[in-house]
Protein backbone atom coordinates (compact mmCIF):
# COMPACT_ATOMS: atom_id res chain seq x y z
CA UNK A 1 20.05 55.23 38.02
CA UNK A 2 18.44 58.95 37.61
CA UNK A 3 20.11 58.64 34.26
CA UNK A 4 17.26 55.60 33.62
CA UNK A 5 14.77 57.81 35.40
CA UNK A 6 14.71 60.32 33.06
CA UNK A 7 14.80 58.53 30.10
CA UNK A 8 11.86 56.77 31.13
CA UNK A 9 9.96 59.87 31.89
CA UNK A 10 10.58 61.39 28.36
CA UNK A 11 9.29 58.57 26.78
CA UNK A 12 6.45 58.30 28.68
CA UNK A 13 5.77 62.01 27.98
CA UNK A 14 6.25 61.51 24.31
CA UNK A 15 3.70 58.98 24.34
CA UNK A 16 1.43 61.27 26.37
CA UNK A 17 1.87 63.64 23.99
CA UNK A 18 1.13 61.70 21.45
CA UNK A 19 -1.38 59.46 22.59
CA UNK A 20 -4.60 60.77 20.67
CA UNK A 21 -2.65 59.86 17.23
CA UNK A 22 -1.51 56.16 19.04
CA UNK A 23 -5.07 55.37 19.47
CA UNK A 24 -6.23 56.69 16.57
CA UNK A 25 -4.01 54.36 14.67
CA UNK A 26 -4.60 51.06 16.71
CA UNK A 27 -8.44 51.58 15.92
CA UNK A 28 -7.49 52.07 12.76
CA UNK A 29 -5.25 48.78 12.12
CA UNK A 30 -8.11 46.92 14.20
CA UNK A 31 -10.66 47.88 11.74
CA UNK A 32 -8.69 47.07 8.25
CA UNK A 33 -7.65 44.09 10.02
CA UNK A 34 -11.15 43.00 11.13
CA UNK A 35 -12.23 43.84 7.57
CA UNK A 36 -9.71 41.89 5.87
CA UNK A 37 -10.08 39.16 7.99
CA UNK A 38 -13.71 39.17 6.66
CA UNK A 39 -13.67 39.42 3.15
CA UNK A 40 -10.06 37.35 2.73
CA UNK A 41 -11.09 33.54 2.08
CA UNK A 42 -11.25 31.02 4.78
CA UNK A 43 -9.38 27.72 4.39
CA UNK A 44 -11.16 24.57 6.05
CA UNK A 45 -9.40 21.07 6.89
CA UNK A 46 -10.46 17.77 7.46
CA UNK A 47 -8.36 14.93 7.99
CA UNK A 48 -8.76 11.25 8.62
CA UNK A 49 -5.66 8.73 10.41
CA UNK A 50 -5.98 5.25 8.47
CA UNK A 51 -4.74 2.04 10.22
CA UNK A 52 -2.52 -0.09 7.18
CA UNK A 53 -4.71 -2.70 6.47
CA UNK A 54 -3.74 -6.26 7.11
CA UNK A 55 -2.84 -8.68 4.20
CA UNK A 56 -5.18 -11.37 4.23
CA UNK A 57 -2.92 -14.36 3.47
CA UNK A 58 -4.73 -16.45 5.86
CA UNK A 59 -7.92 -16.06 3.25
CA UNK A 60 -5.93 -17.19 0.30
CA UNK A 61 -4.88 -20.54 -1.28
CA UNK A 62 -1.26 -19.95 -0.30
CA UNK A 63 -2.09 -21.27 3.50
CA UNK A 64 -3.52 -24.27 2.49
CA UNK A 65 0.04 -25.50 1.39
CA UNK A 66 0.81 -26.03 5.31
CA UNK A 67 3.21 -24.11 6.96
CA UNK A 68 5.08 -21.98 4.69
CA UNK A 69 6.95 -19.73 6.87
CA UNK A 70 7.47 -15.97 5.05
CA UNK A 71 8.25 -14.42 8.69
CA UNK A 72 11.24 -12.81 6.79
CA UNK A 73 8.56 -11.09 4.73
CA UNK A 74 6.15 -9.23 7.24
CA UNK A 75 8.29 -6.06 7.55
CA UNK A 76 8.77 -6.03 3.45
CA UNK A 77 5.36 -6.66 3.08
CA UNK A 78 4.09 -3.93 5.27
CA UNK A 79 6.40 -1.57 3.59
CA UNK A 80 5.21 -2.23 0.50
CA UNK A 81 1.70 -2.03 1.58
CA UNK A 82 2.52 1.88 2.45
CA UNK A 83 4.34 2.35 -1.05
CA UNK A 84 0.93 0.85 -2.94
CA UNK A 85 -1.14 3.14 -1.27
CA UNK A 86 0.59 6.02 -1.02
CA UNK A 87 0.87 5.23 -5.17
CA UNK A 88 -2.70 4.74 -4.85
CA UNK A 89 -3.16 8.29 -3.27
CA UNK A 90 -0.69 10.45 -5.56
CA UNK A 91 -1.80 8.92 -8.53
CA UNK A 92 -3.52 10.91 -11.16
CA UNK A 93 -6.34 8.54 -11.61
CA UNK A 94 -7.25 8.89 -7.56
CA UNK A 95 -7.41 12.74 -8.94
CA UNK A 96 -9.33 12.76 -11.74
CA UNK A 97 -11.42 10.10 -9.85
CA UNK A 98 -12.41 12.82 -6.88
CA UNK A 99 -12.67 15.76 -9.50
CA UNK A 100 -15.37 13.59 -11.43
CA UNK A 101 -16.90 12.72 -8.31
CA UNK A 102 -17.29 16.16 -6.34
CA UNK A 103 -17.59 18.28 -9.34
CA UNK A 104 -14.26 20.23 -8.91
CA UNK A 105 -13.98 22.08 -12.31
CA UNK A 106 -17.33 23.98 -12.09
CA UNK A 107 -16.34 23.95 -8.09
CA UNK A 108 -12.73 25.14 -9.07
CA UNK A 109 -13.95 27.60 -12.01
CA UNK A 110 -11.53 25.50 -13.83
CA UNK A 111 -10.69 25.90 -17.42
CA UNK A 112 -9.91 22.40 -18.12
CA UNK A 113 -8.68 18.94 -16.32
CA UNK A 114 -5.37 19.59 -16.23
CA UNK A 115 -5.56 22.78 -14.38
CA UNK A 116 -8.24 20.57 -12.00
CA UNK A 117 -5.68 18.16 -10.99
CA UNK A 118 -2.78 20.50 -10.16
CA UNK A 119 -5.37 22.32 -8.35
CA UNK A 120 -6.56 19.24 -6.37
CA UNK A 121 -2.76 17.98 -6.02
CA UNK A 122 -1.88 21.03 -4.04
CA UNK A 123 -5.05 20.47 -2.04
CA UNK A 124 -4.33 17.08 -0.31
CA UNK A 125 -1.45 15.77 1.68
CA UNK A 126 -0.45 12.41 2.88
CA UNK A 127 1.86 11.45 5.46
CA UNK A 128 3.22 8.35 6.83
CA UNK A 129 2.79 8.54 10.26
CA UNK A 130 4.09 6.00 13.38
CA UNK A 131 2.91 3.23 13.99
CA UNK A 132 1.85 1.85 10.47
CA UNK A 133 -0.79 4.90 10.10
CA UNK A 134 -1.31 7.03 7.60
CA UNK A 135 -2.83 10.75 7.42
CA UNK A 136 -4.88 11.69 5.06
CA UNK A 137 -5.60 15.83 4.91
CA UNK A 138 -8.03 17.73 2.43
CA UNK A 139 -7.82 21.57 2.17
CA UNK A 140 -10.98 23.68 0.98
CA UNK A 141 -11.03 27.76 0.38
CA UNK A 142 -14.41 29.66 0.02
CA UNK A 143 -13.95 32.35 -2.80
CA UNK A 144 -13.25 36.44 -1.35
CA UNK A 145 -16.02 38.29 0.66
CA UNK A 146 -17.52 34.81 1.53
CA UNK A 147 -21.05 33.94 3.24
CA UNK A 148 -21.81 31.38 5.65
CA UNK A 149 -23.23 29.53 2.77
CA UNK A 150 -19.82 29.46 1.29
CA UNK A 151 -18.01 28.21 4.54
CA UNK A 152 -20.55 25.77 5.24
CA UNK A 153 -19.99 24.35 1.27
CA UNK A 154 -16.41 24.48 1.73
CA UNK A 155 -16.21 22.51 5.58
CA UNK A 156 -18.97 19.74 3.60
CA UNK A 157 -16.38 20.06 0.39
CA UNK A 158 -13.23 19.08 2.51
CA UNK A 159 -15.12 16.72 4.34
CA UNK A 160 -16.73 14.92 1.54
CA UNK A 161 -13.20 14.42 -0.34
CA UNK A 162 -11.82 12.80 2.52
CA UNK A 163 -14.29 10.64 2.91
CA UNK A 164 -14.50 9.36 -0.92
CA UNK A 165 -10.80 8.96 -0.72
CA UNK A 166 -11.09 6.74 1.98
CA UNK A 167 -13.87 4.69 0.31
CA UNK A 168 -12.16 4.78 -3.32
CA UNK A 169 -8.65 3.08 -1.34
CA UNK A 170 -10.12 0.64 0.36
CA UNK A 171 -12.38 -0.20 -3.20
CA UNK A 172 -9.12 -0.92 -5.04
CA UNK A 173 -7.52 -2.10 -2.45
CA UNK A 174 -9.98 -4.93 -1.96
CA UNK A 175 -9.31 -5.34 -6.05
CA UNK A 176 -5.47 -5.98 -5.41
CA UNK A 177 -6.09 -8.59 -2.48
CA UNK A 178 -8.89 -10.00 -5.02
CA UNK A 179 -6.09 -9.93 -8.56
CA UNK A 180 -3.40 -11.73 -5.73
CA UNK A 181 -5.86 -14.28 -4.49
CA UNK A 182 -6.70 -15.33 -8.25
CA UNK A 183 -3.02 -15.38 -9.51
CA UNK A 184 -1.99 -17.39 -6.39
CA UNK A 185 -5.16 -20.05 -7.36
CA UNK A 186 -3.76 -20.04 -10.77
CA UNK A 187 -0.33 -20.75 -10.16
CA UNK A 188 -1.22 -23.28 -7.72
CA UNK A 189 -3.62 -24.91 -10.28
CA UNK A 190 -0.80 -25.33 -13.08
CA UNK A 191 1.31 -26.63 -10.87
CA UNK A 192 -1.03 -29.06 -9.68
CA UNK A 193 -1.73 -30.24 -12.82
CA UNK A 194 1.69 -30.93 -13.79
CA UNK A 195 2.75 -32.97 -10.42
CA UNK A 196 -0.39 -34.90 -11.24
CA UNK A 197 0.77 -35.82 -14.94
CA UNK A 198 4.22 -36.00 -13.25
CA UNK A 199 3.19 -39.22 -11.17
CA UNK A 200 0.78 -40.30 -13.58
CA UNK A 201 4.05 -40.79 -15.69
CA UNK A 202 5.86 -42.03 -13.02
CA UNK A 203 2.99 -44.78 -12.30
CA UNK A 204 2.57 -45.61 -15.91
CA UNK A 205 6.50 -46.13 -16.02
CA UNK A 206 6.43 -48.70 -12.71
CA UNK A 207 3.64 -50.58 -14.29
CA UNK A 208 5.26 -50.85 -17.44
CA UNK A 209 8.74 -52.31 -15.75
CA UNK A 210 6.93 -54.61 -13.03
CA UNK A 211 5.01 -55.99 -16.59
CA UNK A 212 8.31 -56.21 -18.76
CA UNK A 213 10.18 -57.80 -15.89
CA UNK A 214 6.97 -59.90 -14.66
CA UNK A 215 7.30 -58.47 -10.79
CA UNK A 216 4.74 -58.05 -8.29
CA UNK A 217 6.84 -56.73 -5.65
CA UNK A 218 9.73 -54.09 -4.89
CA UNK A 219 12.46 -54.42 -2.61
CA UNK A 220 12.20 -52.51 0.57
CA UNK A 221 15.87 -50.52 -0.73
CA UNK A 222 12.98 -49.41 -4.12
CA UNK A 223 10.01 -49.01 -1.75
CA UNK A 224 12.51 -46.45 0.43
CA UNK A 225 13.79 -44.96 -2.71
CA UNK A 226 10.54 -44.13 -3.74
CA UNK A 227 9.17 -42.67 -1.14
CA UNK A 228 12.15 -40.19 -0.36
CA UNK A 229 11.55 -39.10 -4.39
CA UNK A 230 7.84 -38.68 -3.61
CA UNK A 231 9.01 -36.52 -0.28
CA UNK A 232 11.35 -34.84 -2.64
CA UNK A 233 8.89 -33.35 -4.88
CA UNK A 234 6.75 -32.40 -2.64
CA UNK A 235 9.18 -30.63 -1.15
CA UNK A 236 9.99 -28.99 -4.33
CA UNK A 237 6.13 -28.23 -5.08
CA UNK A 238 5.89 -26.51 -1.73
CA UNK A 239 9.09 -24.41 -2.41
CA UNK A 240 8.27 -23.25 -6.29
CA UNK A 241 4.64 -22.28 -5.14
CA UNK A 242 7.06 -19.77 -2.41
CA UNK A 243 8.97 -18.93 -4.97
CA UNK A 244 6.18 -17.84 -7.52
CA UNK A 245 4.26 -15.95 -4.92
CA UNK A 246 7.40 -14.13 -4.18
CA UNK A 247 8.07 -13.33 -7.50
CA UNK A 248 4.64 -11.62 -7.97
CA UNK A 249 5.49 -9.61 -4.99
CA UNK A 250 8.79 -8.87 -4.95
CA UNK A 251 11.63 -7.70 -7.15
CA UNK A 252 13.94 -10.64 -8.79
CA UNK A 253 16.84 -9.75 -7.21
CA UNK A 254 15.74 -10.05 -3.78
CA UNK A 255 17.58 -11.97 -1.40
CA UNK A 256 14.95 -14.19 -0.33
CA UNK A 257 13.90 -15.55 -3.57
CA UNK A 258 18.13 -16.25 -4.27
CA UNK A 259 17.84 -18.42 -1.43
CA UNK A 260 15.16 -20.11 -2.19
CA UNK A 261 15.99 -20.64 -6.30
CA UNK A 262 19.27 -22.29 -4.60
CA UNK A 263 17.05 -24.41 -2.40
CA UNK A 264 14.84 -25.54 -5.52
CA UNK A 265 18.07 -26.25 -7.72
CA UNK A 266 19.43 -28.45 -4.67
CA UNK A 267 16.40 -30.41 -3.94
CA UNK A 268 16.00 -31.05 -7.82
CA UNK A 269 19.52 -32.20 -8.01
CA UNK A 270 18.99 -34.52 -4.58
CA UNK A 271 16.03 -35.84 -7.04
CA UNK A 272 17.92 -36.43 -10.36
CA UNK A 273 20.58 -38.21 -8.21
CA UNK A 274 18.22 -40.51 -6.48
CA UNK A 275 16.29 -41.39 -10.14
CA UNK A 276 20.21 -42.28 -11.18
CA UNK A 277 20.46 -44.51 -8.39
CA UNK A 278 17.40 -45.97 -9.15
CA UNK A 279 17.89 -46.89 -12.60
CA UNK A 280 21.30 -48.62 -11.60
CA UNK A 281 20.16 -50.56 -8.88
């Protein structure tokens, strides 16, 4: 215990002894730090949390089918709604898209584009956050020995980028729900046209045989028959249009659209085997 004692009072002698040179040096650090800190550049952040927006397949010919049930879908889809805009975000068009827009190789003292997009790369992070939100995060410095002026430019800079980002996603995002709504019309416009010339053939064909064999009537077991074909293709319209919206969305060799390619083959083979039963009968 005196042991401790004393080697607490020679340090605190040392340091007594030494104190004019301790405080000499903290003011010293202090100032070249306070310096520094004033003539080093200032980094400024702004950042903006983005709900992912809804798909709007209530707005789109697809739900006019009736009720097509895609439940499976609604996790894929929002998954790939974060993997198109994250694209959207890292792409090199969004870049040269906010370097046009703000300025940034005059703002940058860039010497060309190139050297403006790395620069504006390292500049903005994204992250997927919880909760299907995503964080959007634009970093601005203000040049060595700065002014207010600067920091002021650089806070509006950060701030500004941000906020164009923002309003550039949700411009071609609108353009991908519009490019999906017209495909889906198209689609469902060819194949409307060919299940129209589909029974226009079929009624052309039942005219034809109730004027070759001089009938006016069809057995109930016909009547039946032909309404469980005209179910049948419905059925089949209903699952193709599925099938080609999937296609547009998803890979080929995704599970769902296997499963329902099998269900289109069956019902067109329950089809082709009630025609054969009609033509014997």
């Amino acid at each position: 215990m005196n042991s401790d004692k004393l080697i607490s009072m020679r340090y605190a002698e040392i340091f007594w002894s030494n104190k004019n040179i301790l405080i000499r040096n903290i003011i010293i650090t202090s100032i070249v730090v306070s310096i520094f800190s004033m003539i080093m550049p200032k980094t400024f952040k702004s950042t903006a949390v983005l709900m992912l927006p809804e798909r709007q397949s209530d707005n789109t010919l697809i739900s006019k089918i009736g009720e097509i049930a895609i439940g499976n879908f609604l996790d894929d889809g929002s998954r790939n709604e974060s993997k198109t805009i994250f694209a959207i975000l890292k792409s090199r068009t969004m870049a040269e898209s906010i370097i046009d827009k703000m300025n940034l190789i005059e703002n940058y003292g860039s010497e060309n584009l190139e050297e403006a997009v790395k620069r504006v790369q390292s500049n903005l992070i994204f992250r997927n956050l919880e909760e299907g939100t995503i964080s959007i995060s634009a970093f601005s410095k203000t040049p060595w020995m700065s002014e207010k002026k600067d920091c002021d430019s650089a806070r509006i800079l950060s701030v500004s980028i941000v906020k164009y980002i923002i309003s550039e996603l949700d411009r071609v995002n609108k353009l991908f729900q519009t490019d999906e709504a017209r495909n889906q019309r198209l689609f469902l416009e060819k194949r409307h046209d060919e299940t129209i010339t589909q029974l226009k053939g079929a009624e052309d064909a039942l005219r034809s045989f109730q004027d070759k064999h001089n009938t006016l009537d069809l057995s109930e077991q016909t009547k039946a028959a032909i309404n469980i074909g005209a179910e049948i293709k419905s059925q089949i319209l209903i699952e193709e249009v599925k099938l080609g919206v999937l296609i547009q969305t998803y890979k080929p060799d995704h599970p769902e659209i296997e499963k329902l390619k099998m269900q289109v083959k069956e019902l067109k083979y329950q089809l082709s085997t009630l025609n054969a039963y009609s033509d014997n009968s």
